[in-house]
Protein backbone atom coordinates (compact mmCIF):
# COMPACT_ATOMS: atom_id res chain seq x y z
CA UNK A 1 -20.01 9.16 14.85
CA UNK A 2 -22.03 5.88 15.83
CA UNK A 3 -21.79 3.72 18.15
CA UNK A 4 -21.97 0.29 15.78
CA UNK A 5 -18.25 2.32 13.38
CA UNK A 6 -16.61 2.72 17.01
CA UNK A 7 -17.38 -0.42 18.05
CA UNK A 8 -15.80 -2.03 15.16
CA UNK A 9 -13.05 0.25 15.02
CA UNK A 10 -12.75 -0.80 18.38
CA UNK A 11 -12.50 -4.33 17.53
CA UNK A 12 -10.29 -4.03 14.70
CA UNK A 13 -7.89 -1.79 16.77
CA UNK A 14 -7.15 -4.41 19.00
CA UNK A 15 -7.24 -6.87 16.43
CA UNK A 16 -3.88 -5.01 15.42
CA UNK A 17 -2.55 -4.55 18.87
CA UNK A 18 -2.99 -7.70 20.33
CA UNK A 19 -2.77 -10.46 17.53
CA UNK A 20 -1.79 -9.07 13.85
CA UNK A 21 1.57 -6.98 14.98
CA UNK A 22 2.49 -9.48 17.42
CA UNK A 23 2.52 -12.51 15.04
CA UNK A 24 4.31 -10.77 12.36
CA UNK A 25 6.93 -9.59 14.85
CA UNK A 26 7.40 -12.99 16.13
CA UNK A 27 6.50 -15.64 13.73
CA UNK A 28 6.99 -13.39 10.83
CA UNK A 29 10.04 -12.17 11.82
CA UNK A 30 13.57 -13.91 10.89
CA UNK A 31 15.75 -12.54 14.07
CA UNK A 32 19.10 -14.74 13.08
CA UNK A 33 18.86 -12.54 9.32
CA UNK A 34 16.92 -9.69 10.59
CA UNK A 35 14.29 -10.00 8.36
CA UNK A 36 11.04 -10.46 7.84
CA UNK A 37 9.32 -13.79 6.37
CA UNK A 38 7.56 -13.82 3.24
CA UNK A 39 4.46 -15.84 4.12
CA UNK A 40 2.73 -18.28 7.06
CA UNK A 41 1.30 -20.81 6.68
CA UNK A 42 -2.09 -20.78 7.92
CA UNK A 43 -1.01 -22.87 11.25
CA UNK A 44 1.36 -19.48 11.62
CA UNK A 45 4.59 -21.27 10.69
CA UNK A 46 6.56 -19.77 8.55
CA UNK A 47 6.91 -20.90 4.52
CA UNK A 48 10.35 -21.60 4.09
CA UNK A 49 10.83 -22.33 0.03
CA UNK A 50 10.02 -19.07 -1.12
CA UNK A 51 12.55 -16.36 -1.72
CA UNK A 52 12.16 -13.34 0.09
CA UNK A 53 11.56 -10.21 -1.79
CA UNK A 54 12.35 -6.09 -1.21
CA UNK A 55 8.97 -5.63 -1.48
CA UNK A 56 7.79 -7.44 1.10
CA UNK A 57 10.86 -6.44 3.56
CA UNK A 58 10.08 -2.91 3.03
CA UNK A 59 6.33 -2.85 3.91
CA UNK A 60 7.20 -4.81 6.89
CA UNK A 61 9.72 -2.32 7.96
CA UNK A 62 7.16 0.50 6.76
CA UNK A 63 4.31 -0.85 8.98
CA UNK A 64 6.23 -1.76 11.82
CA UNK A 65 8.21 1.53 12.60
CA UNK A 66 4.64 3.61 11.83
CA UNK A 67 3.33 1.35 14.47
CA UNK A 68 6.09 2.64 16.79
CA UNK A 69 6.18 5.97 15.76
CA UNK A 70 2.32 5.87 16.84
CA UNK A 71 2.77 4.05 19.84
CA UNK A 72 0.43 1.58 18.96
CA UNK A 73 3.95 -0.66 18.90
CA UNK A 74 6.60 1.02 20.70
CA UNK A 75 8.40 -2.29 19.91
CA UNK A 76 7.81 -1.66 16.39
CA UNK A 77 11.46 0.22 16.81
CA UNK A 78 13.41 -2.68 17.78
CA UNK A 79 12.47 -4.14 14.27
CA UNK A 80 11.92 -1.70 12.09
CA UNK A 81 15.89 -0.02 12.46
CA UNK A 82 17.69 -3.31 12.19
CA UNK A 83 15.34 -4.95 9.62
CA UNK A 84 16.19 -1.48 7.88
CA UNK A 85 19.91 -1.52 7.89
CA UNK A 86 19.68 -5.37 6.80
CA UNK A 87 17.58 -4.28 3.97
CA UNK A 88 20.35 -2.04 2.97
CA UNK A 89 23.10 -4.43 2.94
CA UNK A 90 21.38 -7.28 1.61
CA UNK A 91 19.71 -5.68 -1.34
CA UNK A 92 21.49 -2.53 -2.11
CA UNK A 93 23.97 -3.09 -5.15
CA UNK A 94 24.37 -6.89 -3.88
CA UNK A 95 25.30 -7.59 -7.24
CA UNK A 96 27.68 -5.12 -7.29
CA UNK A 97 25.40 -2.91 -9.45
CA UNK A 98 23.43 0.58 -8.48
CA UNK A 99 19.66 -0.58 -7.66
CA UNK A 100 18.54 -2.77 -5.52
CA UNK A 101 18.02 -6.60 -6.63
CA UNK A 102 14.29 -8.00 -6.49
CA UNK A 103 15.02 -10.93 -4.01
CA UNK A 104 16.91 -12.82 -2.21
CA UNK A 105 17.33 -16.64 -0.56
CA UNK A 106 16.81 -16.83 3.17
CA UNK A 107 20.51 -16.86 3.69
CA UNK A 108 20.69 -13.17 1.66
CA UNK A 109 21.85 -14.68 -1.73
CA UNK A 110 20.56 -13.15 -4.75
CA UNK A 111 18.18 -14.88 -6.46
CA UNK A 112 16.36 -12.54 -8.23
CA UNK A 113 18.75 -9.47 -10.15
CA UNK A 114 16.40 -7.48 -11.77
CA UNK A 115 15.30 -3.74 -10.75
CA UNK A 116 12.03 -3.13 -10.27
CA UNK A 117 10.04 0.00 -9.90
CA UNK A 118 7.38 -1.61 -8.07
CA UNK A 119 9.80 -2.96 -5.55
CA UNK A 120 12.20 0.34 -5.67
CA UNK A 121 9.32 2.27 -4.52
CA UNK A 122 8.71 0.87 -1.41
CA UNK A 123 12.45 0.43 -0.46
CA UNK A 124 12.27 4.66 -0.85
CA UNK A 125 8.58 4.28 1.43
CA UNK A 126 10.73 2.48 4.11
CA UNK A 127 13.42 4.19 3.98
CA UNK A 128 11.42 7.97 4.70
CA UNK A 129 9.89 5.73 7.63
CA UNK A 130 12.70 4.72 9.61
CA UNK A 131 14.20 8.36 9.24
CA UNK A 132 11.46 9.50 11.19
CA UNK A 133 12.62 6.90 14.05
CA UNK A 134 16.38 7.66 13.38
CA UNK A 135 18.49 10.31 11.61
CA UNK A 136 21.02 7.21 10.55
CA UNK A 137 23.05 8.43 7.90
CA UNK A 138 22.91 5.46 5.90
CA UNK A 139 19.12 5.49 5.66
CA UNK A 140 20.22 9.19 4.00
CA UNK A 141 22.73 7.50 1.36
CA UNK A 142 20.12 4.62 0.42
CA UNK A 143 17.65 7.16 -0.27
CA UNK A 144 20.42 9.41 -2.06
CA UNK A 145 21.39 6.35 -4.33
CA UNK A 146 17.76 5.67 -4.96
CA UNK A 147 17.03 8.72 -6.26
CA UNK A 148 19.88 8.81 -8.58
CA UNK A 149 18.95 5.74 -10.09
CA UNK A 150 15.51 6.57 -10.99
CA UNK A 151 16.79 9.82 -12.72
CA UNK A 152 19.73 7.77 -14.26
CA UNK A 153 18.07 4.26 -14.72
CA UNK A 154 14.62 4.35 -14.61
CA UNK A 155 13.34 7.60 -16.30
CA UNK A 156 11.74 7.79 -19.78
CA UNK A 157 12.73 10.93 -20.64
CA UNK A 158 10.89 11.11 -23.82
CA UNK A 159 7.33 10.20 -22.67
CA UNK A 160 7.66 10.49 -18.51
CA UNK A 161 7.46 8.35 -16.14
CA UNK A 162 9.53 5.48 -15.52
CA UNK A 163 10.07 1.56 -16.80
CA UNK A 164 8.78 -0.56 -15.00
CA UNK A 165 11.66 -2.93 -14.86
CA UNK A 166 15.37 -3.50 -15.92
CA UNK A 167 15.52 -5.36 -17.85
CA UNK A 168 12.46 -4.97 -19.26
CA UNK A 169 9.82 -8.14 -18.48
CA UNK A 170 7.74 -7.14 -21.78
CA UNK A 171 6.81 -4.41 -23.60
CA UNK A 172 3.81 -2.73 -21.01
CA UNK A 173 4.10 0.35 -18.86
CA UNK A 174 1.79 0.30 -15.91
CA UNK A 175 0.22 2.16 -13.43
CA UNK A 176 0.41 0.63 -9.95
CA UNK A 177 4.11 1.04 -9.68
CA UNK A 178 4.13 4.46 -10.24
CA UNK A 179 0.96 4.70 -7.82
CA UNK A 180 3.62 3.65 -4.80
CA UNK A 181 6.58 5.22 -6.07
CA UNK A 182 4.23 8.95 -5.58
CA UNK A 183 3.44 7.47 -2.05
CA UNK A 184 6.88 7.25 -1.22
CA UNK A 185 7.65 9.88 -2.72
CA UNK A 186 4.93 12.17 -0.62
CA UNK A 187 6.05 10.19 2.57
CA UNK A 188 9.36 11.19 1.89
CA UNK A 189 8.28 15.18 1.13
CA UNK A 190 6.62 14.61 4.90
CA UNK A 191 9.95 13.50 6.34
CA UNK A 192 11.79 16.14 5.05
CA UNK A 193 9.80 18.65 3.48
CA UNK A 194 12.25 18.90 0.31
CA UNK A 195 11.20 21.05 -2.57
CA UNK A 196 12.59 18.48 -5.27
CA UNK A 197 10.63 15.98 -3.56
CA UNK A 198 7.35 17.70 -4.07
CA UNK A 199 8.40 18.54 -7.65
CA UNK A 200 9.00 14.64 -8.14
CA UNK A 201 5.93 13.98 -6.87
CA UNK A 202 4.06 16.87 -8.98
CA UNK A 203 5.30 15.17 -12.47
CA UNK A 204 3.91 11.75 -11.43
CA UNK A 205 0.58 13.68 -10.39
CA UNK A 206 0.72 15.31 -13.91
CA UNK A 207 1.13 11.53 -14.79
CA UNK A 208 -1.44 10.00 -13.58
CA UNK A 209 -4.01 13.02 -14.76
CA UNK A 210 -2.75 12.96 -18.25
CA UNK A 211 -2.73 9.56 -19.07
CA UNK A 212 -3.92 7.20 -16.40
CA UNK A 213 -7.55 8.42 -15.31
CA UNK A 214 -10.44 9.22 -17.56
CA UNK A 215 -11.71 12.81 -15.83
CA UNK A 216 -15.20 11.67 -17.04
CA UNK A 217 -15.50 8.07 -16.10
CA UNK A 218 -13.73 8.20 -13.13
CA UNK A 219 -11.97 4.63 -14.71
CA UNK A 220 -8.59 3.85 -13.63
CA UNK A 221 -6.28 2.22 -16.97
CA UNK A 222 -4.13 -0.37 -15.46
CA UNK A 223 -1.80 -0.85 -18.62
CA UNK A 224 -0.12 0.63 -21.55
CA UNK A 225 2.34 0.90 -24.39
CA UNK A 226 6.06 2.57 -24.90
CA UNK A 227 4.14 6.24 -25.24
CA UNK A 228 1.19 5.99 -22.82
CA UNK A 229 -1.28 4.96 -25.11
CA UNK A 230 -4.16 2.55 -23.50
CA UNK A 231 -4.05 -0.96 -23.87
CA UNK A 232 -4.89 -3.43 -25.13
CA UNK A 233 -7.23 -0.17 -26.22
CA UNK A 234 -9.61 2.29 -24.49
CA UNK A 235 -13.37 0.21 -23.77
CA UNK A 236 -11.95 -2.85 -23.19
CA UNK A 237 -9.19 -2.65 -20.25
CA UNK A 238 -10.27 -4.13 -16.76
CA UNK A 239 -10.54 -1.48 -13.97
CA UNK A 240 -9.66 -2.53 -10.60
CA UNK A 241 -12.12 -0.60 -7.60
CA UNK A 242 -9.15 -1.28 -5.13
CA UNK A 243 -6.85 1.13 -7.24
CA UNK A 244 -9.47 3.76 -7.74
CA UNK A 245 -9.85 3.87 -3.99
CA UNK A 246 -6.09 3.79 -3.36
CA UNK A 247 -5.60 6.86 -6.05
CA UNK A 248 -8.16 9.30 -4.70
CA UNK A 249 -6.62 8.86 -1.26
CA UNK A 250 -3.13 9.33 -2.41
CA UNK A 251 -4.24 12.45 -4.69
CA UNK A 252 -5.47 13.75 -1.28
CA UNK A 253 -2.94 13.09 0.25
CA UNK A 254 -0.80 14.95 -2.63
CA UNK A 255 -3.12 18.00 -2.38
CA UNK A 256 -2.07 18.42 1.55
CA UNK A 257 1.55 18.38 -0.01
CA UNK A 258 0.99 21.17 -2.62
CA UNK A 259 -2.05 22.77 -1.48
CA UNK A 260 -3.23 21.99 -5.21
CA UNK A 261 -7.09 20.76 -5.17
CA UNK A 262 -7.55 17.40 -6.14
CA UNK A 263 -10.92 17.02 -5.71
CA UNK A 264 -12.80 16.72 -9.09
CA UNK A 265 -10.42 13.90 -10.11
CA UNK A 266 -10.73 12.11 -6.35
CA UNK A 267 -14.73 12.59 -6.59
CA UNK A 268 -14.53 11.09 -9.97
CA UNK A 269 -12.60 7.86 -8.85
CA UNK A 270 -14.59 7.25 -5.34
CA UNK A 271 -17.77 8.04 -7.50
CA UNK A 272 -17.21 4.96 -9.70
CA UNK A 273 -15.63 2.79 -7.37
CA UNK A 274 -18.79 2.59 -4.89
CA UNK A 275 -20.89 2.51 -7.80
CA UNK A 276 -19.67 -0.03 -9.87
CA UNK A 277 -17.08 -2.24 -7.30
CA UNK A 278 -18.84 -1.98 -4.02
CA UNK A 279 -22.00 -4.00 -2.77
CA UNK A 280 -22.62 -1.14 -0.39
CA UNK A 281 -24.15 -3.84 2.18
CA UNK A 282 -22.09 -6.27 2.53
CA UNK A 283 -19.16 -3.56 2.43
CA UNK A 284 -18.02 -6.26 -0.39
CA UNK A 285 -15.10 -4.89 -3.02
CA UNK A 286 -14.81 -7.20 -6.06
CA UNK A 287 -11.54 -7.32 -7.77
CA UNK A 288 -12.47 -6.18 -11.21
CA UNK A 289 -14.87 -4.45 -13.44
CA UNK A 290 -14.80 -2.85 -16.68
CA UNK A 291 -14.73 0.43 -18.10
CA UNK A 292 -18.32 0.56 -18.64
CA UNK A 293 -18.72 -0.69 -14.79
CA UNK A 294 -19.39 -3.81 -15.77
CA UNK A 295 -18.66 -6.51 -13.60
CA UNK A 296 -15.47 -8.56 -14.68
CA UNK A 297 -14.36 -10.49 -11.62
CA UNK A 298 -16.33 -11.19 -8.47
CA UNK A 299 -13.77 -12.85 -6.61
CA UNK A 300 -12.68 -10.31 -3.82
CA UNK A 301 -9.45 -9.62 -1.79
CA UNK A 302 -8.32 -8.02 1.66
CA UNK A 303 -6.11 -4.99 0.39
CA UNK A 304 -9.07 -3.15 -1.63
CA UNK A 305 -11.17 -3.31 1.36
CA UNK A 306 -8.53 -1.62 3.22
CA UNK A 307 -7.82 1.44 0.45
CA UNK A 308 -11.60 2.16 0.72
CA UNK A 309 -11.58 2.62 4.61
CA UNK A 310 -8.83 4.67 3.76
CA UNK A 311 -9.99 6.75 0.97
CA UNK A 312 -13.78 7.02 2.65
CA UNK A 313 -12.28 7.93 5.83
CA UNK A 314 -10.20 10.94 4.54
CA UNK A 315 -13.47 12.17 2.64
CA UNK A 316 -15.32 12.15 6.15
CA UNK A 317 -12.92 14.00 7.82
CA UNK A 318 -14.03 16.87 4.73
CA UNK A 319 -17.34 16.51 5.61
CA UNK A 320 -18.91 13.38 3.33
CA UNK A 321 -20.98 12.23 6.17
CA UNK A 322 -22.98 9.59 4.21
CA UNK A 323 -19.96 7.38 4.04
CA UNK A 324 -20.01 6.35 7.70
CA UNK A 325 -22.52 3.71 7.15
CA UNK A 326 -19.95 2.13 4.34
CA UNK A 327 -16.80 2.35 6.38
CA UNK A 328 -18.43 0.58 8.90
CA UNK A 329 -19.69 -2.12 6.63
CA UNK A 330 -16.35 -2.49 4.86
CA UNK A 331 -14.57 -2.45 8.12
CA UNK A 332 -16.52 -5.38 9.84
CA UNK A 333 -16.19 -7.30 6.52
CA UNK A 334 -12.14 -7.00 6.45
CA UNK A 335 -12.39 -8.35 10.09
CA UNK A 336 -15.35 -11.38 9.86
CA UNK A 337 -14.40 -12.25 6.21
CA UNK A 338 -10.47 -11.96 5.45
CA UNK A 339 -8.69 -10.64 9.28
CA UNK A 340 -10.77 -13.54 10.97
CA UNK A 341 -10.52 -13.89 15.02
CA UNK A 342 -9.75 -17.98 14.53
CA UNK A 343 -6.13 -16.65 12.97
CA UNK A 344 -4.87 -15.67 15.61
CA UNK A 345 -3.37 -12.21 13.90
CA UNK A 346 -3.24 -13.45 10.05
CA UNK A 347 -5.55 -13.65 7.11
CA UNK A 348 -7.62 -15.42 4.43
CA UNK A 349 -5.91 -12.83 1.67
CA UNK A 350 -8.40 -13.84 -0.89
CA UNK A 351 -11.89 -15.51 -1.54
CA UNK A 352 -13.94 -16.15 -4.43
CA UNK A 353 -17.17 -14.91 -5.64
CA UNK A 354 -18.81 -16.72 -2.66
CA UNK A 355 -16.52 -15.62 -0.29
CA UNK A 356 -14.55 -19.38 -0.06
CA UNK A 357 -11.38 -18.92 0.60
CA UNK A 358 -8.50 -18.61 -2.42
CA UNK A 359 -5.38 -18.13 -0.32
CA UNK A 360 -3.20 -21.42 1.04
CA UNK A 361 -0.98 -19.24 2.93
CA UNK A 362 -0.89 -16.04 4.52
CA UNK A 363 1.24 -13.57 2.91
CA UNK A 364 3.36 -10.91 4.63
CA UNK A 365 2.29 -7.98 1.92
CA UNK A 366 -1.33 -7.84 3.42
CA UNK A 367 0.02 -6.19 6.62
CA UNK A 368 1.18 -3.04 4.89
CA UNK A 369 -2.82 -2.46 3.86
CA UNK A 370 -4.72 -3.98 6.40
CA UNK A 371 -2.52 -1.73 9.22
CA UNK A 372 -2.95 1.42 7.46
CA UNK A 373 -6.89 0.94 6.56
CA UNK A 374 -7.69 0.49 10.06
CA UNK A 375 -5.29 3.19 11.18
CA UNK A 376 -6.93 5.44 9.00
CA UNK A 377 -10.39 4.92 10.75
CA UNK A 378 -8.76 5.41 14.09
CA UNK A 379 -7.41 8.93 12.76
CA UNK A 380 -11.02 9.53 11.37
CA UNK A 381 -12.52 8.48 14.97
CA UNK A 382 -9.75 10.75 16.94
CA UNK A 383 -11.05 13.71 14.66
CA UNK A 384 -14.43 13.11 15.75
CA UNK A 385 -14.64 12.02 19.34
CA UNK A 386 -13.44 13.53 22.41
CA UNK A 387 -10.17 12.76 23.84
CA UNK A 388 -11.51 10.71 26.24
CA UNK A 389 -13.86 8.74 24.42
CA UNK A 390 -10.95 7.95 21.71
CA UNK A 391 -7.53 7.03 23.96
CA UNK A 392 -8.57 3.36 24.38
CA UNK A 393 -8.97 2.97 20.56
């Protein structure tokens, strides 16, 4: 491996370490409510008139007690289990109804009733997280009621999948939520290594196969209607390179699961992303194209830069040398560009086509990508080095 990818992974790695878990665990973190804040401001104070969503308490929680489980935050613990448990009580039927609600006020109120898949899915991620740090057996009957309700609630049993909220917001089906709900789905299957977990996991694979990803363009539809047929129609959806990279890791990751080979569809998705969403050197990912690769919007955010390192990196580790030069490109961009030194552990979350920043605040939600990008280079880096040369990363 080079000396220039170590050297950045180096600087990133301490980057997380020293300044980004720190600030979130402090200054991000509500310890009167035991939970975490929604977004800084860019002075690192938090934003106090927004509402604070599921969402964004269970990527914190996610992040934090990986972090710990790692030992890259043994601290991470002594948020991640409380933060957990408040999750639970705060969200979980608050309304007095199975699901959990969408948000709440800073003092735990509802504000927000609906159930949303997007938002269900990572309460299940956090949930198989903090069951690694603790057998508690209410993490157990959280993920128990969970499950039910996306067999009694959320299911389409006519055409698969699942709605994507209830009560339905419009008349679309989508993609992305159904992207996290099979990575917390195969995060759970690692905790406990349940059959009916892979099974779950295998019908949104069959999903996303079927219906979501052209096998010959390597595209990625975002939308659709009632029965899983493209919209608005098929040549003229947007295509987002962030979610291509984000699927072909995941489909990897679902192929360690199963043992099934994923690897024509992954090629297929990594294949278009680098050729039609990456400026290979700058390491820049724009936030939209078009079918035909077309460019759609050049305005470019944090997370996608963090799904590539993640996606590239698990490709090296098979042997796809020539994406070393990339990863190291993409990684020093996500630290010079959006993870800059001068904030002190935050982020400019997104910047236009000449790179001037979008974002008035930083939100909480970039953690969950930005820690698990660079993470996945360290992994790639401990694979490849010595011992020795890899224990200060």
């Amino acid at each position: 491996m080079s000396a220039e990818i170590e050297a950045i992974a180096l600087r990133s790695a301490r980057w997380l370490r020293t300044a980004a878990l720190p600030l979130w665990s402090t200054r991000g973190f509500d310890g009167e409510h035991q939970a975490f804040e929604e977004q800084l401001e860019v002075s690192g104070a938090p934003v106090m008139t927004v509402s604070r969503r599921l969402m964004v308490q269970a990527r914190q929680i996610s992040v934090f007690a990986a972090a710990a489980l790692s030992g890259r935050y043994p601290q991470g613990a002594d948020l991640a289990l409380p933060a957990a448990r408040a999750m639970i009580s705060t969200y979980l039927s608050a309304d007095g109804e199975p699901g959990w609600v969408f948000s709440v006020d800073r003092r735990g109120n509802v504000v927000d009733a609906k159930r949303d898949l997007y938002a269900h899915a990572f309460a299940l991620f956090a949930l198989a997280w903090v069951m690694r740090l603790e057998r508690d057996p209410a993490f157990e009957t959280a993920i128990a009621a969970t499950l039910t309700f996306f067999d009694s609630s959320f299911a389409d049993p006519e055409h698969g999948g699942y709605w994507d909220c209830l009560p339905r917001s419009d008349s679309l089906r989508r993609q992305n939520p159904h992207m996290h709900l099979l990575e917390a789905l195969i995060t759970l299957y690692d905790t406990t290594k349940c059959v009916d977990i892979l099974d779950r996991c295998r019908h949104l694979q069959g999903l996303a196969v079927r219906h979501f990803i052209d096998p010959t363009t390597g595209a990625l539809t975002e939308e659709f209607t009632n029965d899983w047929s493209v919209y608005p129609a098929r040549g003229a959806c947007r295509v987002e390179p962030g979610h291509l990279f984000e699927w072909a890791w995941l489909l990897r990751r679902y192929e360690a699961a199963s043992g099934e080979d994923q690897s024509a569809v992954v090629t297929a998705l990594i294949d278009t992303a680098l050729r039609h969403g990456l400026d290979d050197k700058q390491g820049r990912v724009v936030d939209e194209i078009g079918e035909d690769g077309r460019l759609r919007d050049a305005a470019s955010r944090s997370w996608p830069h963090a799904e590539a390192l993640k996606a590239l990196s698990v490709e090296t580790t098979r042997g796809v040398n020539r994406y070393v030069p990339l990863i190291a490109a993409i990684l020093r961009r996500l630290g010079d560009t959006f993870c800059r030194p001068d904030l002190d552990g935050g982020w400019i979350d997104h910047v236009d086509a000449e790179d001037r920043p979008l974002s008035k605040t930083m939100p909480a939600s970039t953690l969950y990508h930005v820690y698990f990008g660079i993470t996945a280079v360290e992994s790639l880096l401990d694979k490849t080095t010595s011992p020795a040369d890899s224990a200060h990363l």
